[in-house]
Structures are given as structure tokens and as C-alpha cells.
C-alpha atoms as a PDB file:
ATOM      1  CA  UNK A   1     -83.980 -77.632 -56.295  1.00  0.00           C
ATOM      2  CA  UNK A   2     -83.855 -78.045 -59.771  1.00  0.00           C
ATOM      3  CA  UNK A   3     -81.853 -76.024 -62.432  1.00  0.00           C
ATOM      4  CA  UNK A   4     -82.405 -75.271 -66.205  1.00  0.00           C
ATOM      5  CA  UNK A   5     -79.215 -74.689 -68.078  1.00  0.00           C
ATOM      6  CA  UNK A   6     -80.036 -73.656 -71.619  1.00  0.00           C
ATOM      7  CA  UNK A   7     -77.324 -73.497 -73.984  1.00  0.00           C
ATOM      8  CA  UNK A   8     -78.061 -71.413 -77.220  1.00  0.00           C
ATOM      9  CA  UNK A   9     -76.700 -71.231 -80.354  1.00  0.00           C
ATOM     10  CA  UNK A  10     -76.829 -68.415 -83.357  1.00  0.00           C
ATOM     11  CA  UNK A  11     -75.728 -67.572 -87.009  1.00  0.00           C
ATOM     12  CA  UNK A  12     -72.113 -66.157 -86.580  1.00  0.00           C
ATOM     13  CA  UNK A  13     -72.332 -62.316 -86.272  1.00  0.00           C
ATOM     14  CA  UNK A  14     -75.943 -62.144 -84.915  1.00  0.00           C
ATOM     15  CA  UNK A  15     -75.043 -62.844 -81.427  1.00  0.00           C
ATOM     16  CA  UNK A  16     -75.363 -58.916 -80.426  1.00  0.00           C
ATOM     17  CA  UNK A  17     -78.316 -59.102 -81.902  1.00  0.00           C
ATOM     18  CA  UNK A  18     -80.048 -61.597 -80.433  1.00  0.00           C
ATOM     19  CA  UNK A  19     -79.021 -60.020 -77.340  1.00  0.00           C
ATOM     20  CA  UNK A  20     -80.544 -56.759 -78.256  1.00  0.00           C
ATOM     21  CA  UNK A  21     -83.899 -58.360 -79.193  1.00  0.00           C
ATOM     22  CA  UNK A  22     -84.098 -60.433 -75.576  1.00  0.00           C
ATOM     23  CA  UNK A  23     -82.924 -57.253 -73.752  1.00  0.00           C
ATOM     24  CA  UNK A  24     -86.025 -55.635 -74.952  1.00  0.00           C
ATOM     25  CA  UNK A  25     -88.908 -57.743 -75.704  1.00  0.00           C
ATOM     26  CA  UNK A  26     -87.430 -61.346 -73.691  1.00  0.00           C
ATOM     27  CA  UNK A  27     -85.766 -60.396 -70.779  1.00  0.00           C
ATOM     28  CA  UNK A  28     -88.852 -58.062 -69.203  1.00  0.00           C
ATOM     29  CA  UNK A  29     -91.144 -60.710 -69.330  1.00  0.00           C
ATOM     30  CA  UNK A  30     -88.914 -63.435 -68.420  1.00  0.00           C
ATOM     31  CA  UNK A  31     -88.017 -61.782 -65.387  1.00  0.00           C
ATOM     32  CA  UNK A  32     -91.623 -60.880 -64.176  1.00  0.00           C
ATOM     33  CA  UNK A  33     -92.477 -64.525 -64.638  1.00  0.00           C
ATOM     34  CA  UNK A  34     -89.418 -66.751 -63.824  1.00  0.00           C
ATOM     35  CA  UNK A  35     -87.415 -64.446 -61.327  1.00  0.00           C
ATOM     36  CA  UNK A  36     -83.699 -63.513 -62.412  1.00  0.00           C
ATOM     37  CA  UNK A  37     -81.111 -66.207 -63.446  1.00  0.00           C
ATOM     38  CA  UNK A  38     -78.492 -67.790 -61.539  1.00  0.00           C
ATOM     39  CA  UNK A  39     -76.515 -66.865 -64.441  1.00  0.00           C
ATOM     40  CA  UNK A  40     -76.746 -65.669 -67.837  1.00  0.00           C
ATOM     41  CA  UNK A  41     -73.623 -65.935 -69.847  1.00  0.00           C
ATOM     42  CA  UNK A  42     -71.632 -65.350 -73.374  1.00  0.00           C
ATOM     43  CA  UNK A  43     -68.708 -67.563 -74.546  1.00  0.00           C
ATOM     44  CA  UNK A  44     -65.689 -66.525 -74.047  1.00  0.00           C
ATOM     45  CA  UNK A  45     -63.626 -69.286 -75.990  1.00  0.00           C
ATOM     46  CA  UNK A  46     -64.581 -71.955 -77.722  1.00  0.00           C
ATOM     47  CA  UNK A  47     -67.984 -71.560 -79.948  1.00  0.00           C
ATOM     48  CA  UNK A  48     -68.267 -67.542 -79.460  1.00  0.00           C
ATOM     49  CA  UNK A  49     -71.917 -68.027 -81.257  1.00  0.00           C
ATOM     50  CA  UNK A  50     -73.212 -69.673 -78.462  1.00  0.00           C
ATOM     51  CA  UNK A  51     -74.726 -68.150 -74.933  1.00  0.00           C
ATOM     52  CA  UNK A  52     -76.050 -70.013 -71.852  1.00  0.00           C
ATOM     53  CA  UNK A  53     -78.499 -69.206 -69.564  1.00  0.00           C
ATOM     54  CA  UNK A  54     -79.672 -71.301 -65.783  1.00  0.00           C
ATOM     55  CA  UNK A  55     -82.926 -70.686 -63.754  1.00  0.00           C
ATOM     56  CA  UNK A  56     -83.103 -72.178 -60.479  1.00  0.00           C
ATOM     57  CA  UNK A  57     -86.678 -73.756 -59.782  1.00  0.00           C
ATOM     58  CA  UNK A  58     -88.132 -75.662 -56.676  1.00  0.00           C
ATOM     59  CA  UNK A  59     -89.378 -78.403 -58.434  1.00  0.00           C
ATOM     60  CA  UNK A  60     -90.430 -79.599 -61.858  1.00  0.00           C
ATOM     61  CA  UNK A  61     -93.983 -78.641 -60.531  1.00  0.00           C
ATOM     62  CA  UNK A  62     -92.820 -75.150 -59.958  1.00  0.00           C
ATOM     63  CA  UNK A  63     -90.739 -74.896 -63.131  1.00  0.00           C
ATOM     64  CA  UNK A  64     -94.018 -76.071 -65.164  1.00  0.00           C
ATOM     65  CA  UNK A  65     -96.412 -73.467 -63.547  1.00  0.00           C
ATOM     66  CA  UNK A  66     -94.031 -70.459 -63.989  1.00  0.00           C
ATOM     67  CA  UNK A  67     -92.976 -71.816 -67.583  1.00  0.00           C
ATOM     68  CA  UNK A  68     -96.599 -72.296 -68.456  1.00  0.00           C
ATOM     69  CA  UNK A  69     -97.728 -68.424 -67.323  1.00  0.00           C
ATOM     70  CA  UNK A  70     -94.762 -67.180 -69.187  1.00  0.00           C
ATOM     71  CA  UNK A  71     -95.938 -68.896 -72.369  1.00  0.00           C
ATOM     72  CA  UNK A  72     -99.721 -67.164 -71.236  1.00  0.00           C
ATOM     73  CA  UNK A  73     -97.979 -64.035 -71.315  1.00  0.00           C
ATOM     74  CA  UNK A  74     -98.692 -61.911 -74.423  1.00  0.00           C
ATOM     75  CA  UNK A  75     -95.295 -60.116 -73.924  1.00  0.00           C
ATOM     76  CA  UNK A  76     -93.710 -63.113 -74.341  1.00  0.00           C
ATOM     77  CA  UNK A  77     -95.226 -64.596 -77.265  1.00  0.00           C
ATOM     78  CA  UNK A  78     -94.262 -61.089 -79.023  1.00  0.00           C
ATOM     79  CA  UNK A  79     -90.632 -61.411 -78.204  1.00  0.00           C
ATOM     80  CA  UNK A  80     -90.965 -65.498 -79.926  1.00  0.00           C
ATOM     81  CA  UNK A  81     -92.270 -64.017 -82.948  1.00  0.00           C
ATOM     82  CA  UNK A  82     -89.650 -61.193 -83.136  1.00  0.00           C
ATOM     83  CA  UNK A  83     -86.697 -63.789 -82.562  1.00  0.00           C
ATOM     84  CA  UNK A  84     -88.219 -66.184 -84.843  1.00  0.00           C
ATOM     85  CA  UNK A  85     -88.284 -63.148 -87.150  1.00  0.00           C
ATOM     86  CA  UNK A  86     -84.874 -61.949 -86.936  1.00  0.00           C
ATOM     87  CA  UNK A  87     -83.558 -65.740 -87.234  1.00  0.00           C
ATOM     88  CA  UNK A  88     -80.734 -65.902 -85.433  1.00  0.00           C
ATOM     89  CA  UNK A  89     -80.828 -69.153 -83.330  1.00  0.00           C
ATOM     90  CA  UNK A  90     -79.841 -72.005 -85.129  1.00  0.00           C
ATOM     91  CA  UNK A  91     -79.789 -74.521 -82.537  1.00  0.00           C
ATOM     92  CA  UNK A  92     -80.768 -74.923 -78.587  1.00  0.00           C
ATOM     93  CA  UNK A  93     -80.516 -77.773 -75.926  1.00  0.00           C
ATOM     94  CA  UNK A  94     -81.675 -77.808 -72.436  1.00  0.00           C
ATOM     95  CA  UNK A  95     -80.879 -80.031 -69.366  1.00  0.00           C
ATOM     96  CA  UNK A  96     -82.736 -80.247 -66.082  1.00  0.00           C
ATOM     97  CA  UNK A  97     -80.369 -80.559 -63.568  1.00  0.00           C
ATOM     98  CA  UNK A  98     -79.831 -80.926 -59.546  1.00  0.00           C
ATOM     99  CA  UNK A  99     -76.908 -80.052 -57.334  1.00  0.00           C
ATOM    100  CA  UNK A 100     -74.932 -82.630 -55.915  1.00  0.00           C
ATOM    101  CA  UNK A 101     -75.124 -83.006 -51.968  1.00  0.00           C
ATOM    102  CA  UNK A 102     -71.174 -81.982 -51.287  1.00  0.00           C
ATOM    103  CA  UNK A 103     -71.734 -78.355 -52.427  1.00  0.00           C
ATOM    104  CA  UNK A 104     -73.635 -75.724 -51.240  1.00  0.00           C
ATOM    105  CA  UNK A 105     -76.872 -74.552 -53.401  1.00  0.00           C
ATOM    106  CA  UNK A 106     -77.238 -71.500 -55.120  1.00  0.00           C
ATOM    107  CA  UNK A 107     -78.266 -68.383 -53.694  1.00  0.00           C
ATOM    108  CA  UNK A 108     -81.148 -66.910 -55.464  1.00  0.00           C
END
């Protein structure tokens, strides 16, 4: 198992909408491609421009052939162009990660 936590940052006040535009035009074809998230989350405290998001893959194999159909996908490409239009991500880091043996996995 191998899980992509993707931390996000925006421009102070555009976090709402950022979220509108993925709601939208993202989220649809994210979903038909990748599945649905372990989790997809907001801050709380701490940086409140900043939003986090983990997909749960089999492999790296399986993370590259769903990652590389969702890039295919025409839907997809739109929703890039509109967040690269509305310009609210400022920053963005991603870590490929596995669960330790001592805990359980995550249900998907």
C-alpha cells in the first residue's frame, strides 16, 4: 500500500475558493479516475491557508497508471487551467508514504 499525502497551500482569503473551483471542475474527475480519498482535509489551526489531501494506492505502478489517465482526461486538464487561472495556490509538496506494520491499514 502506498499513500499520497498532498499538502496545499493558497493566497490568504482564496481558500473557499479554491475549494469551489475543485468541487466543480477537480473533484468529478478525480474521483472517476483515482477513487475517493482516505481523507481530504482543511486546517484547523496553525496555517488556515493550507488543505491536505491522501489517496491510498497499491503500488507506485498503480498510482502511475491511474495518475497518468487522470492527466489523459480532458476534464481534468480543464479544471488545471481554471486553477491556474484563478491563482490561488502558492505552494504544494507531496510525500509517498507507507504504513508502518504495528497499525492496521486504511479502509478504502
Amino acid at each position: 500500500m502506498l499513500l499520497d499525502v498532498r499538502t496545499y497551500r493558497v493566497k490568504p482569503n482564496h481558500i473557499k475558493d479554491q475549494f469551489a473551483l475543485y468541487e466543480k471542475y477537480g473533484k468529478p474527475a478525480q474521483l472517476r479516475h483515482l477513487g475517493p480519498p482516505l481523507a481530504f482535509l482543511r486546517t484547523e489551526t496553525g496555517d488556515v491557508n493550507e488543505y491536505l489531501h491522501i489517496w491510498v494506492y497499491d503500488s507506485a505502478a498503480d498510482r502511475e497508471k491511474k495518475r497518468a489517465a487522470m492527466q489523459a482526461d480532458p476534464d481534468w486538464q480543464d479544471y488545471l487551467k481554471r486553477s491556474k487561472e484563478l491563482g490561488a495556490l502558492v505552494a504544494q509538496s507531496n510525500r509517498l508514504m507507507t504504513p508502518v506494520e504495528f497499525f492496521d491499514k486504511p479502509k478504502r
